[in-house]
C-alpha atoms as a PDB file:
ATOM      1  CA  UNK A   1      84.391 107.793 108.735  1.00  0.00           C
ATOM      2  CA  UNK A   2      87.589 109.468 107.938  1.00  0.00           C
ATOM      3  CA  UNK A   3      89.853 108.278 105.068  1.00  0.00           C
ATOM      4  CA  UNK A   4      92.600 107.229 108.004  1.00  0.00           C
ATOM      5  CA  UNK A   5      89.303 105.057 109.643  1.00  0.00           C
ATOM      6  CA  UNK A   6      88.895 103.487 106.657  1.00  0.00           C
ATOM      7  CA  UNK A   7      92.570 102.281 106.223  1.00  0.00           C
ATOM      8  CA  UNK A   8      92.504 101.359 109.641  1.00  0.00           C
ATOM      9  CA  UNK A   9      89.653  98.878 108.877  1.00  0.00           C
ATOM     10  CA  UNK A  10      90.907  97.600 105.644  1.00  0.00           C
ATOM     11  CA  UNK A  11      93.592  96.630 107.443  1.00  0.00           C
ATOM     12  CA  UNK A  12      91.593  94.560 109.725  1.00  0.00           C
ATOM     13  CA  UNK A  13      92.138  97.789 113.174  1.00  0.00           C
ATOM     14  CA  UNK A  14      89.378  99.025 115.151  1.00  0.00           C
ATOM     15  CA  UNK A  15      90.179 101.963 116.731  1.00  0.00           C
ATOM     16  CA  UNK A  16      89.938 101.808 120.406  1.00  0.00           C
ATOM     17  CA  UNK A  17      88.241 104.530 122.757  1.00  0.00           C
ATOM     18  CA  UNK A  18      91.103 106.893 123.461  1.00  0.00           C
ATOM     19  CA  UNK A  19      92.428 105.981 126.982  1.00  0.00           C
ATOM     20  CA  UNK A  20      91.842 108.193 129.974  1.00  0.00           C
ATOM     21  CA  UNK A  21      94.851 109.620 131.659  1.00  0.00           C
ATOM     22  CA  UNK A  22      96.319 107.580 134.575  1.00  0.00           C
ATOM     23  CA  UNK A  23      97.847 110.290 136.816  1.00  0.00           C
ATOM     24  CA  UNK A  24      97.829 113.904 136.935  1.00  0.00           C
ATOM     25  CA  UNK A  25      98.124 114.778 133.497  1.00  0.00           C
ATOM     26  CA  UNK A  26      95.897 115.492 130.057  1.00  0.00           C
ATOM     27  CA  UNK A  27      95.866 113.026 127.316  1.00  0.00           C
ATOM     28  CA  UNK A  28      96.908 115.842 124.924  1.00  0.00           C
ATOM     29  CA  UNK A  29      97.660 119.314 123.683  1.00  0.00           C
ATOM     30  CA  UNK A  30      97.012 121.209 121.034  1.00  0.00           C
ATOM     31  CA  UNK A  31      98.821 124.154 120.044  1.00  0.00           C
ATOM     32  CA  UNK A  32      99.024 125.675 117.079  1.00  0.00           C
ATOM     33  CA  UNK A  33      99.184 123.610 114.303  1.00  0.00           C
ATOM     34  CA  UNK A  34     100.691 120.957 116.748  1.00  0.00           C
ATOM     35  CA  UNK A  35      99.258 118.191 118.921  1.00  0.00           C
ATOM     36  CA  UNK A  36     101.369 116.313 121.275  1.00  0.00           C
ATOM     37  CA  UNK A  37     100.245 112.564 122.553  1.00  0.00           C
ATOM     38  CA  UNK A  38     101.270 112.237 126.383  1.00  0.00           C
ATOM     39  CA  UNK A  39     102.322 108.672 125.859  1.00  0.00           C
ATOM     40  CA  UNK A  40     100.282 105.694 125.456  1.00  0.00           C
ATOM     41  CA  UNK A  41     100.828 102.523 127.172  1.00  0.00           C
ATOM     42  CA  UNK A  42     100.431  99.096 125.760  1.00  0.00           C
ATOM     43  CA  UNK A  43      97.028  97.839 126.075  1.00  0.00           C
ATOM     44  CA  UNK A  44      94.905  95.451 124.095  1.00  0.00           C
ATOM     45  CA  UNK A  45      91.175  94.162 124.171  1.00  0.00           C
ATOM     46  CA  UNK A  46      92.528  91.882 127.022  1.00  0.00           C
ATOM     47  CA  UNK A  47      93.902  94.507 128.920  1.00  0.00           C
ATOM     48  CA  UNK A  48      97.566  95.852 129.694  1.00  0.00           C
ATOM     49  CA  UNK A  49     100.509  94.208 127.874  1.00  0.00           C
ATOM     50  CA  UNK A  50     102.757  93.383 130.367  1.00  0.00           C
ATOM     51  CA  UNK A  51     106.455  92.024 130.404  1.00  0.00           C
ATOM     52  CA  UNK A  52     110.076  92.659 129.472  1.00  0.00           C
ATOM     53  CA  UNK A  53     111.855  92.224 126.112  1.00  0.00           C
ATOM     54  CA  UNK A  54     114.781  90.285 126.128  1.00  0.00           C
ATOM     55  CA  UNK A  55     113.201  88.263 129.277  1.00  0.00           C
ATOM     56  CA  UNK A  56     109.558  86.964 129.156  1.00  0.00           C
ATOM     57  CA  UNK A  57     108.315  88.676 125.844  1.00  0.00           C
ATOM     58  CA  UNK A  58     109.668  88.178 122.026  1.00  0.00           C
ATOM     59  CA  UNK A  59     110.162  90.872 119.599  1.00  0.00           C
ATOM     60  CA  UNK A  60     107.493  89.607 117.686  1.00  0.00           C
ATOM     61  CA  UNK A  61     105.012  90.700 120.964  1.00  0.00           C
ATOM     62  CA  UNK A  62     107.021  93.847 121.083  1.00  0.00           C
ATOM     63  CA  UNK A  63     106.039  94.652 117.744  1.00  0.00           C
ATOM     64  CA  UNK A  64     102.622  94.149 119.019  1.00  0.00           C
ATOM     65  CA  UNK A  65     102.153  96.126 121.651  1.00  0.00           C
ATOM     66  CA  UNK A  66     103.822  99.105 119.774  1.00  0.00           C
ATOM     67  CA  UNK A  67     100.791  98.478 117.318  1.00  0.00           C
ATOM     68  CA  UNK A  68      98.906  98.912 120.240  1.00  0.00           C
ATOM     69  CA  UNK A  69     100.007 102.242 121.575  1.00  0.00           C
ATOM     70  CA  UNK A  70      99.701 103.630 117.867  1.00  0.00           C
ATOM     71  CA  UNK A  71      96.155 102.501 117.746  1.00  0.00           C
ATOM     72  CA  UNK A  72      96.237 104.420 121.355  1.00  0.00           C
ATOM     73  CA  UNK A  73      97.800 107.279 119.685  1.00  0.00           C
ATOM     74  CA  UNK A  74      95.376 107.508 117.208  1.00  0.00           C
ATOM     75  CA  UNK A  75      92.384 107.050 119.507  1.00  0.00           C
ATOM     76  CA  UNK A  76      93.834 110.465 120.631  1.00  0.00           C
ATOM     77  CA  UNK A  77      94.183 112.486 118.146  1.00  0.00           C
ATOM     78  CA  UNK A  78      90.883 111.562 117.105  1.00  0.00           C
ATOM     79  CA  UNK A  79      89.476 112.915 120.595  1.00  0.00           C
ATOM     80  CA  UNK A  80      91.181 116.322 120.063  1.00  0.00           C
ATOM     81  CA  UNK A  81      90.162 117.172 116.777  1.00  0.00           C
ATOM     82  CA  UNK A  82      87.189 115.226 116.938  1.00  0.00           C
ATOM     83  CA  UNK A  83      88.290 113.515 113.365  1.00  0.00           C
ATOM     84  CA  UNK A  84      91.320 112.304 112.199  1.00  0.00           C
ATOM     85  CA  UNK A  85      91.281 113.793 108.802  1.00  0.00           C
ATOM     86  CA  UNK A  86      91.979 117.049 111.156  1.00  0.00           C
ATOM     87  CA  UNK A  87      95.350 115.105 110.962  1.00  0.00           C
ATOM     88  CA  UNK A  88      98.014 116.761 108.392  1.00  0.00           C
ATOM     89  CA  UNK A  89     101.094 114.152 109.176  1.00  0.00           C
ATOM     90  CA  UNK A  90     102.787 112.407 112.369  1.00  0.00           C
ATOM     91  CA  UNK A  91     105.904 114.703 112.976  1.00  0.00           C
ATOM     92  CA  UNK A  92     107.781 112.312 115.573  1.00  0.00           C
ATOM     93  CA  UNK A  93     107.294 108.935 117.736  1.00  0.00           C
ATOM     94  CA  UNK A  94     109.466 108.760 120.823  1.00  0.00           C
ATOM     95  CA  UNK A  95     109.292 104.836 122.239  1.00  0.00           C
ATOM     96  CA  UNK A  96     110.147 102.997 125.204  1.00  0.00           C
ATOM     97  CA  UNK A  97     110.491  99.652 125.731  1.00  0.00           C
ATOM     98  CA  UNK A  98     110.410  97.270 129.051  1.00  0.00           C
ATOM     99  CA  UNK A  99     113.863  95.727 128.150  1.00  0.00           C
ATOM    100  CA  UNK A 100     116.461  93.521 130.209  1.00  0.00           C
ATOM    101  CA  UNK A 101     120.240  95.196 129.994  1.00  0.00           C
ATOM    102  CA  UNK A 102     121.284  93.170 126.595  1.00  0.00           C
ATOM    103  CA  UNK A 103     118.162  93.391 125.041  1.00  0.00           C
ATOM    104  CA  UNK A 104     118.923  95.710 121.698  1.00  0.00           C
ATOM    105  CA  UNK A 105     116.363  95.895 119.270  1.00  0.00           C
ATOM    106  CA  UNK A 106     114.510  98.455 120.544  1.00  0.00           C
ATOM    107  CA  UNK A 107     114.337  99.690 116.899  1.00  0.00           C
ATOM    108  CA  UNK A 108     112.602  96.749 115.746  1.00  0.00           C
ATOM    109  CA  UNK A 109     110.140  96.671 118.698  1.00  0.00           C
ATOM    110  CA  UNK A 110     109.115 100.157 117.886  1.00  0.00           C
ATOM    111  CA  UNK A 111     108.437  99.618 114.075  1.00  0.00           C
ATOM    112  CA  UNK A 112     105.195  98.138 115.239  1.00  0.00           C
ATOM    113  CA  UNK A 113     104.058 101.752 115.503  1.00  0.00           C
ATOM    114  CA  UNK A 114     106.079 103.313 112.610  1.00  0.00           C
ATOM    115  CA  UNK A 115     105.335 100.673 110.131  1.00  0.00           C
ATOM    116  CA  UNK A 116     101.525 101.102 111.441  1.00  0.00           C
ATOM    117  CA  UNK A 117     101.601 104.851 110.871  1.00  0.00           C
ATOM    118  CA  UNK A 118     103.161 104.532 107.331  1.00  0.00           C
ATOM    119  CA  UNK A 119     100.640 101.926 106.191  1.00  0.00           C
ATOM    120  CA  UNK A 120      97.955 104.337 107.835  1.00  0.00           C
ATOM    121  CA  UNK A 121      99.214 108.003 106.852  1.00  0.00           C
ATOM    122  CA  UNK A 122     100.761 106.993 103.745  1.00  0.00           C
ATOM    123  CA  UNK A 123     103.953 109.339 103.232  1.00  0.00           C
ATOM    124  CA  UNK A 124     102.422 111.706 105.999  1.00  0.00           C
ATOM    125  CA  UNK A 125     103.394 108.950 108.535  1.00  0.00           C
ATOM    126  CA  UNK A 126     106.723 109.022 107.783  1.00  0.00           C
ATOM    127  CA  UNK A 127     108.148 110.774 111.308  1.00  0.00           C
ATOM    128  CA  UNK A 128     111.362 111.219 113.249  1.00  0.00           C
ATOM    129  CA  UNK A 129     111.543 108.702 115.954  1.00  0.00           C
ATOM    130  CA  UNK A 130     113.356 107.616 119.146  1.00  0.00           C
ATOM    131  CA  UNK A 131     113.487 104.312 120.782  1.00  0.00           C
ATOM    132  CA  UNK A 132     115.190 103.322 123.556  1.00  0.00           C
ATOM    133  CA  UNK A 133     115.073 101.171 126.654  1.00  0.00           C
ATOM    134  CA  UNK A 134     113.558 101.367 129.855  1.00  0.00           C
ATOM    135  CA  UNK A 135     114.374  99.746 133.334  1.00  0.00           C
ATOM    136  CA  UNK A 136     110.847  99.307 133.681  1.00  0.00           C
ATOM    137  CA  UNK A 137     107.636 101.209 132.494  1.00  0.00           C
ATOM    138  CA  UNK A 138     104.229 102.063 133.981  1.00  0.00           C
ATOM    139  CA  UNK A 139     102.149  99.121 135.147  1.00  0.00           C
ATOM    140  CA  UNK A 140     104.449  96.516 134.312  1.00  0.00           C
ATOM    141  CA  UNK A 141     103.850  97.490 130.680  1.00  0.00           C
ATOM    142  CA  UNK A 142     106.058  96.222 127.866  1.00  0.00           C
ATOM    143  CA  UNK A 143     105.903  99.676 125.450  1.00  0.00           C
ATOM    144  CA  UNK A 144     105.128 103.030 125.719  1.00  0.00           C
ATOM    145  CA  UNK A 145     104.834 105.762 123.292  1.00  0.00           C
ATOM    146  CA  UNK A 146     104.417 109.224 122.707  1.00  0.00           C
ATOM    147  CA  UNK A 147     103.880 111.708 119.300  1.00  0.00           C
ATOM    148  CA  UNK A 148     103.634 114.930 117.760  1.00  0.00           C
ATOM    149  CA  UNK A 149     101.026 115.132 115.280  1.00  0.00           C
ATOM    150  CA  UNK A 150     100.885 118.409 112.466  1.00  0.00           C
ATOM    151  CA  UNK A 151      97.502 119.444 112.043  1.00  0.00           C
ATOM    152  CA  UNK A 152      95.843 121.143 109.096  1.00  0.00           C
END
């Protein structure tokens, strides 16, 4: 178990099996000394978080189901390097959120991830980010998000 696996469980995470693409794409690239995440929708041991911010889902589920997509996001870089301690720092998280026209706190929907990558990478989780709003995402789902990972 890497040093990032072990964080993960102290802080009470499993890891999920890194999700198989849904279309006609890969899961990831590597290149370089860079990996890039094709983004990772909300899901949880129930299945597919589903709704819109701002209309049927707080910010406090937001938060949530960004947690989610990290743990997704990690369950991916994981598969490409085939351990996580492969894994120099998380360069940049670019989020989407499910969101009804007034809805603006985007930002604090998409901490779940960032603040779940900083308490997991330490300072090497500290990225450049994006969040914004979405219409609508895949599936119904209430978050998506991708990332750029440095390896070592």
């Amino acid at each position: 178990m890497s040093d990032i696996e072990a964080r993960l469980s102290a802080l009470g995470h499993t890891l999920p099996d890194a999700p198989a693409p849904a279309a006609n794409y890969v899961p990831f690239v590597v290149t370089g000394k860079h990996l890039f995440v094709s983004g990772q929708i909300s899901s949880g041991p129930d299945g597919l978080i589903l709704g819109k911010l701002g209309a049927d889902l707080s910010v406090d589920d937001g938060v949530r189901a960004a947690q989610r997509c990290a743990l997704a996001l990690l369950a991916q870089a994981k598969a490409a390097t085939g351990d996580l301690s492969k894994v120099a720092r998380l360069v940049k998280l670019v989020g989407f959120v499910n969101s009804t026209p007034d809805f603006i706190e985007q930002p604090k929907v998409i901490n779940g991830a960032s603040d779940l990558m900083v308490e997991v990478l330490g300072d090497a989780g500290r990225h450049a980010r994006s969040a914004v709003s979405a219409a609508s995402l895949p599936l119904g789902v209430a978050v998506e998000i991708e990332a750029i990972f440095e390896l070592v």
